[in-house]
Protein backbone atom coordinates (compact mmCIF):
# COMPACT_ATOMS: atom_id res chain seq x y z
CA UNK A 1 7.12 64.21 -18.73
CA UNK A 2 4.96 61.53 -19.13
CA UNK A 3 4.39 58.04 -18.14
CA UNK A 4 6.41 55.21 -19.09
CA UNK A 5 4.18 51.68 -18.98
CA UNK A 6 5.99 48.29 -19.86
CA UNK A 7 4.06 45.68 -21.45
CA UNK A 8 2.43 43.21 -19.31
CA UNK A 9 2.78 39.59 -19.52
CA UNK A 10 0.18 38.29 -22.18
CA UNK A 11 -2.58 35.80 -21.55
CA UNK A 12 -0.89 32.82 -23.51
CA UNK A 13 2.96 33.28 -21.78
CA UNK A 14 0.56 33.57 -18.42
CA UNK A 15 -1.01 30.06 -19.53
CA UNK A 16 2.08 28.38 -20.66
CA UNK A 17 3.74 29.44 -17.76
CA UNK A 18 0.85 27.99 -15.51
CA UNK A 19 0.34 24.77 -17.50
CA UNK A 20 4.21 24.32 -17.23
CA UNK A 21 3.77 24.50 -13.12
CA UNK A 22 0.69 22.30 -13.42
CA UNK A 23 2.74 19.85 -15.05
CA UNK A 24 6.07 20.05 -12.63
CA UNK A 25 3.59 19.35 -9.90
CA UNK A 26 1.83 16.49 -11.34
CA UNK A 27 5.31 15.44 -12.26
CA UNK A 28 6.17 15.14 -8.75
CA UNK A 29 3.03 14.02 -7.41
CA UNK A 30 3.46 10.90 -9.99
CA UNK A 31 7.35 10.72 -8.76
CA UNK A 32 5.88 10.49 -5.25
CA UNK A 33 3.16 7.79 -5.81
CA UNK A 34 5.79 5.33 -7.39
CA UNK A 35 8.34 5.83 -4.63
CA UNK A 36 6.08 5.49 -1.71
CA UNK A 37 3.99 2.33 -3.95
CA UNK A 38 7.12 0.78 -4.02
CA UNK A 39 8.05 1.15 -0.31
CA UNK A 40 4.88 0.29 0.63
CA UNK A 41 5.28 -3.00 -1.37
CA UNK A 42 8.38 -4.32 -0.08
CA UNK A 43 7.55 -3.09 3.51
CA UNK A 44 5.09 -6.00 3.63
CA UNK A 45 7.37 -8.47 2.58
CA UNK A 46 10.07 -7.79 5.26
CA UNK A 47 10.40 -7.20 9.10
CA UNK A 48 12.36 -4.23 10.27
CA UNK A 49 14.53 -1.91 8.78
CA UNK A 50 14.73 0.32 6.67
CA UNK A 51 13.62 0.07 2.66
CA UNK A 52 14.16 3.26 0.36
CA UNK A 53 13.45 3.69 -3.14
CA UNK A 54 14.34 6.60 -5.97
CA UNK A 55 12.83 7.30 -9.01
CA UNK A 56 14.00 9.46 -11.84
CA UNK A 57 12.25 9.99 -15.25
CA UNK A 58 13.62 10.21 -18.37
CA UNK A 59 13.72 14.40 -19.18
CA UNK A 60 11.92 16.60 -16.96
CA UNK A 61 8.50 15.12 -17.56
CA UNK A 62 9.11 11.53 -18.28
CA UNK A 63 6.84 9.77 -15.69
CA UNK A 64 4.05 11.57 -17.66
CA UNK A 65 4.66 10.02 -20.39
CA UNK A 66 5.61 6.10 -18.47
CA UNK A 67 9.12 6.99 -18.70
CA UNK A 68 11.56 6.15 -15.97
CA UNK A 69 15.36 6.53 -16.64
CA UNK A 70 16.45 4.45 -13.30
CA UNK A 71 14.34 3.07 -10.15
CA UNK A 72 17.03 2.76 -7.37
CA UNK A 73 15.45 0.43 -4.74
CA UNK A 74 18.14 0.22 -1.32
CA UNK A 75 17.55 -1.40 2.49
CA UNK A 76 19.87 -2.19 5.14
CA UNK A 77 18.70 -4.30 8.25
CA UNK A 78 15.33 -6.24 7.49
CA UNK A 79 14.58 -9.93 8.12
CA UNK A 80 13.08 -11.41 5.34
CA UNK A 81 11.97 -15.43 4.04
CA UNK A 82 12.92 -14.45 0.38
CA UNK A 83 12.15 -12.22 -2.47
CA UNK A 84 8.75 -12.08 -2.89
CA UNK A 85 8.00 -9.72 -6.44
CA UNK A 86 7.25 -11.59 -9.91
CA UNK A 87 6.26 -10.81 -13.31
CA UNK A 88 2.42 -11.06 -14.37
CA UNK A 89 1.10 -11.37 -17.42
CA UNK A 90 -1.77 -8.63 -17.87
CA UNK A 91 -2.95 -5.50 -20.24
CA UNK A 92 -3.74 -1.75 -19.09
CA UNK A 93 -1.17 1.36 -18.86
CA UNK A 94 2.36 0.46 -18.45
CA UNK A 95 4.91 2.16 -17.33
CA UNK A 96 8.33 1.67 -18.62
CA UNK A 97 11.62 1.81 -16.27
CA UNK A 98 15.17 1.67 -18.72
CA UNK A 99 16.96 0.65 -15.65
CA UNK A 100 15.96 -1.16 -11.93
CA UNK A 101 19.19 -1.43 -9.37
CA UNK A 102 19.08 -2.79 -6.40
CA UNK A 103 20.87 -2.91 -3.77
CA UNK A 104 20.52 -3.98 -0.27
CA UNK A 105 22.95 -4.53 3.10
CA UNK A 106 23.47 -6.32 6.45
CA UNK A 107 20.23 -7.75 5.84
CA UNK A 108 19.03 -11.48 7.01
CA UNK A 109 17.17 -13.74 5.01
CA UNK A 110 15.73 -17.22 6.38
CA UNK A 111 17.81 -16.32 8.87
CA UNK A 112 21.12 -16.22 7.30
CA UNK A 113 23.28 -12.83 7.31
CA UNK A 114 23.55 -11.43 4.03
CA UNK A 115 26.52 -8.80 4.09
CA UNK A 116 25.60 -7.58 0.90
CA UNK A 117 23.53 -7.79 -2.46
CA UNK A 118 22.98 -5.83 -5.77
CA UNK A 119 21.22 -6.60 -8.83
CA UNK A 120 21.02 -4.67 -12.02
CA UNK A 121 17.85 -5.64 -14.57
CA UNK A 122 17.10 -3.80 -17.91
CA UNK A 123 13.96 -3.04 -19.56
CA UNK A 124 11.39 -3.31 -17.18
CA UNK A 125 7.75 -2.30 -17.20
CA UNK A 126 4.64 -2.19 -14.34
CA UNK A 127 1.47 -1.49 -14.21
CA UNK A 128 1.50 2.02 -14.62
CA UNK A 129 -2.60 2.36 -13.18
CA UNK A 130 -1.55 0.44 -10.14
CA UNK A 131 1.07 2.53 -9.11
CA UNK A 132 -1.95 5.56 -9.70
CA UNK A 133 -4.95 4.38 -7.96
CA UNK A 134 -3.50 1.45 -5.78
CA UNK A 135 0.11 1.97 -4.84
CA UNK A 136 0.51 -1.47 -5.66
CA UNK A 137 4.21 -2.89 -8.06
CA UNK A 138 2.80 -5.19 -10.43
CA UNK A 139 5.69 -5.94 -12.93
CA UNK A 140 4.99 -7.08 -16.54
CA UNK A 141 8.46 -8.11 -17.99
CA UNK A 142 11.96 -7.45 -16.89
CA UNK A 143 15.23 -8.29 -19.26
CA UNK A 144 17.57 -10.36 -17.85
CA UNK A 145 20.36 -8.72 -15.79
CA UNK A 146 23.33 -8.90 -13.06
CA UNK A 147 23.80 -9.24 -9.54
CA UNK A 148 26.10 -10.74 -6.94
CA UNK A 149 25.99 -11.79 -3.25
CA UNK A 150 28.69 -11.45 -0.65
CA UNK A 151 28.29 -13.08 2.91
CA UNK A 152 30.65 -13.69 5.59
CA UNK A 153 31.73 -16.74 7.60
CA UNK A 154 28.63 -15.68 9.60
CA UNK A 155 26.49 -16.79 7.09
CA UNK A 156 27.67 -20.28 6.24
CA UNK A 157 28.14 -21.17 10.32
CA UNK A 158 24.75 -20.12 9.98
CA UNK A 159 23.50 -22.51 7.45
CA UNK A 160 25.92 -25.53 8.59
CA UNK A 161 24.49 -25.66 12.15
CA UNK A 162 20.99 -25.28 10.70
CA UNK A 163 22.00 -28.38 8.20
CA UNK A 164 23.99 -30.19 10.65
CA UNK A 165 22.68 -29.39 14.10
CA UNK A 166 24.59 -32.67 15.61
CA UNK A 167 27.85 -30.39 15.18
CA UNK A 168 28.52 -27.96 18.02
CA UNK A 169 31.10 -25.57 18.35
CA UNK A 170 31.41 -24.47 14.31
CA UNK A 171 34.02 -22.17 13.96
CA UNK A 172 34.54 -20.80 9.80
CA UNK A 173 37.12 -18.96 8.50
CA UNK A 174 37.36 -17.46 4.70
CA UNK A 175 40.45 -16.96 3.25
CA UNK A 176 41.45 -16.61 -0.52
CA UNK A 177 40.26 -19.96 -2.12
CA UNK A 178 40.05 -21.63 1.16
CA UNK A 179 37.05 -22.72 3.66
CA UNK A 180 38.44 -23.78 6.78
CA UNK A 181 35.99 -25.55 9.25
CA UNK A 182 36.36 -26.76 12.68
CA UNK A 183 33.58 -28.53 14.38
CA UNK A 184 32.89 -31.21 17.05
CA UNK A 185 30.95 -33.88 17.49
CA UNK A 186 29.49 -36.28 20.29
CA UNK A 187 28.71 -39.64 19.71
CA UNK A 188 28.57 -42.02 23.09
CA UNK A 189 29.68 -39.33 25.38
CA UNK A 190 33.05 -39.23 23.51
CA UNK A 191 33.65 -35.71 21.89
CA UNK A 192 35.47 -35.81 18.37
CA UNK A 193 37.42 -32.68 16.43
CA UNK A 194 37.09 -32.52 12.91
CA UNK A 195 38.78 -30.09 10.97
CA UNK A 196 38.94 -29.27 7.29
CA UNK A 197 40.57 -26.81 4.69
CA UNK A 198 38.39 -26.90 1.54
CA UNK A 199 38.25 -25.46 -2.33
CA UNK A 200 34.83 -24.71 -3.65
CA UNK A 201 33.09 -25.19 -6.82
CA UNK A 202 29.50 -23.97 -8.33
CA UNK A 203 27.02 -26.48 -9.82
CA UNK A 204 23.99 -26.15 -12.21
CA UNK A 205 24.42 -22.42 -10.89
CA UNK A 206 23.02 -22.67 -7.47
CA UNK A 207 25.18 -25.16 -5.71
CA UNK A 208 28.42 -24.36 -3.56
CA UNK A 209 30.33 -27.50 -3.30
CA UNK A 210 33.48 -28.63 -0.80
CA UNK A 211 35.96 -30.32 -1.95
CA UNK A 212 38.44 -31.62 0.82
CA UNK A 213 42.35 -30.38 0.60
CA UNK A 214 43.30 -31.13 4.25
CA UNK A 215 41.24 -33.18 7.16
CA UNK A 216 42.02 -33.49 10.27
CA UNK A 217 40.23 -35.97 13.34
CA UNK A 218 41.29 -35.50 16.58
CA UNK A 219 44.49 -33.74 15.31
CA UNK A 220 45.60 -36.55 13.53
CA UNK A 221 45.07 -36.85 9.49
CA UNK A 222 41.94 -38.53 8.34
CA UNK A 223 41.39 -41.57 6.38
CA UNK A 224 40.47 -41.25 2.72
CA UNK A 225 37.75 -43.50 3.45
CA UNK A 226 36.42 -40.72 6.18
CA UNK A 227 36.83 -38.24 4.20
CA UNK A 228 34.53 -39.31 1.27
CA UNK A 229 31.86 -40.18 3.61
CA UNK A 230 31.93 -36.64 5.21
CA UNK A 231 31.50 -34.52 2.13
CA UNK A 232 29.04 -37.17 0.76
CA UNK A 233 26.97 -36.04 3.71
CA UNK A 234 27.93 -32.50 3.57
CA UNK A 235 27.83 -31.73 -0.16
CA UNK A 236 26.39 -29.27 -1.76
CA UNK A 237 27.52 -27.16 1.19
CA UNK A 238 25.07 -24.08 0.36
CA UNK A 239 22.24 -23.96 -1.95
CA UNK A 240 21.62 -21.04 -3.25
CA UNK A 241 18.13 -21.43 -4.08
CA UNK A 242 17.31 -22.10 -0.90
CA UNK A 243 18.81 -21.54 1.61
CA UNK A 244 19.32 -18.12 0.39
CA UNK A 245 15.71 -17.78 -0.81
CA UNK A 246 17.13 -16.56 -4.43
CA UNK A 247 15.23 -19.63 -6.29
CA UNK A 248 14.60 -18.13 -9.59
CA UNK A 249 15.99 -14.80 -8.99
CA UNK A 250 19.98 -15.83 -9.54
CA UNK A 251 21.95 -18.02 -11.64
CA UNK A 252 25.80 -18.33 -10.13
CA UNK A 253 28.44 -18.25 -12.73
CA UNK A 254 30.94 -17.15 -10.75
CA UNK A 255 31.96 -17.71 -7.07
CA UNK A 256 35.09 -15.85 -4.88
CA UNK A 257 36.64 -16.61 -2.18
CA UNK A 258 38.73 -13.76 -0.76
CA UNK A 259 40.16 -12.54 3.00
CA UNK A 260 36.92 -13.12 5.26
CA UNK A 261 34.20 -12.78 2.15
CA UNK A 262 32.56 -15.04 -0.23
CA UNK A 263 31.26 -13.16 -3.64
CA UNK A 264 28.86 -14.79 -5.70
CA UNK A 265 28.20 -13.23 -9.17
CA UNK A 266 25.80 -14.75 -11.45
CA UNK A 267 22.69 -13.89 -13.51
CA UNK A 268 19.63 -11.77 -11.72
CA UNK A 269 15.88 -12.66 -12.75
CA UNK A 270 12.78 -11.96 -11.87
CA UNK A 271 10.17 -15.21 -12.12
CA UNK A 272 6.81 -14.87 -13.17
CA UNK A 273 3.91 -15.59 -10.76
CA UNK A 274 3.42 -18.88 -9.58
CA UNK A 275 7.36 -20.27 -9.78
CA UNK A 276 8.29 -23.18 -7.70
CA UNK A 277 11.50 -24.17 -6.74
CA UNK A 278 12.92 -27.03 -8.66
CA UNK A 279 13.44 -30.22 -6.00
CA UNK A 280 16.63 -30.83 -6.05
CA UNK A 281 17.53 -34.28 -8.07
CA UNK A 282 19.07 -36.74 -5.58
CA UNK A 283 20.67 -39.13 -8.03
CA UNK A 284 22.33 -35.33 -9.76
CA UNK A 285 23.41 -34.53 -6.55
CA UNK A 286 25.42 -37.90 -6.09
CA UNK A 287 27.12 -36.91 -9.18
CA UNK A 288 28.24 -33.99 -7.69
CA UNK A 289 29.41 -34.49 -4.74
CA UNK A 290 33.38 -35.44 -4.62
């Protein structure tokens, strides 16, 4: 009986088959490069912890084609003076991302405690050739998106003792639609208590502003004429801009106070190069403070 032979692969399935693994690996070479450019990026723009990043294209060979479904950018436990990325004008390859999220935890900026913040920004594109050669993010445009902030009581003892250093002992508690502070103060060797319970409001989407329901001095209920003169000095109790370093990349719309948390929710951008912080008014912020 004789031989049985099976047909052998043919040269073009053998090609196809080897262009198709050329591509996967390019494919994940190019996957690599973005993650690690981005990484890098950031990296220099923080101290410490720990900065991760994810990208997935759109199909399996979108990033050969500039195509990125979601970038998925997350850290936990860096020190950092601000966000530091912008969008620059400029021509060459780009590289288009449907979806960037952020999202990043226990994290200090300008050395406030930042429990938690996310950001979601459509339609974004980069510099597809820097990514390549130079492992460098250069962003092009982003849409406009959303994000929100949540800190702690941490975080505003932080930023009233860096405001108001002549306070000592700052004790803040959250609760739902209520700041309570509790503070002292020395003036001629003679120690005064203040208390206060507080609502907030948002202004011009970047101010948090007190406004006094119950103040105590001393134990004893304060005059009305006290209490306008403290929360002229205090007000606006947080700005955003600044003291959170988010000048340009948030606009508040909304702000929460629940059981031990403050959420702010607003608008996330990303400024082009060269943004400056708008000075805050004086004579607007007389107008806003109660």
């Amino acid at each position: 009986m004789g031989e049985v032979s099976y047909p052998l692969m043919s040269d073009n399935l053998k090609d196809a088959a080897a262009a198709g693994l050329g591509l996967l690996i390019l494919t994940g070479f190019l996957n690599h490069r973005a993650e690690h450019a981005i990484v890098h990026d950031l990296a220099k723009t923080v101290q410490g912890g720990k900065i991760n990043a994810t990208v997935n294209g759109r199909g399996m060979f979108g990033l050969l084609f500039g195509q990125a479904s979601t970038v998925f950018i997350s850290g936990s436990g860096f020190k950092s003076d601000g966000f530091k990325f912008r969008v620059q004008r400029g021509s060459g390859l780009r590289a288009y991302v449907a979806r960037l999220n952020l999202s990043f935890t226990d994290f200090t900026v300008r050395d406030v405690p930042v429990r938690r913040y996310v950001a979601d920004f459509p339609s974004v594109s980069i510099d597809g050739a820097r990514v390549i050669f130079d492992e460098r993010i250069i962003m092009r445009t982003a849409g406009e998106g959303i994000a929100e902030a949540t800190v702690g009581p941490e975080a505003l003892a932080a930023i009233f003792a860096r405001k108001f250093p002549q306070y000592k002992n700052v004790k803040i508690a959250l609760r739902p639609g209520v700041v309570d502070v509790s503070a002292e103060a020395n003036a001629l060797g003679i120690t005064t208590r203040v208390e206060s319970s507080s609502s907030t409001a948002l202004s011009e989407g970047r101010y948090v502003l007190l406004s006094a329901s119950k103040v105590l001095v001393n134990g004893k209920e304060a005059s009305p004429e006290f209490v306008k003169n403290l929360y002229k000095t205090i007000n606006p109790a947080v700005d955003i801009y600044k003291d959170l370093g988010l000048g340009g990349y948030f606009y508040a719309t909304r702000l929460d106070l629940e059981d031990g948390v403050l959420k702010v929710r607003g608008r996330a951008l990303i400024p082009g190069k060269g943004h400056e912080l708008d000075k805050p008014d004086a004579r607007k912020l007389e107008e806003k403070r109660p």
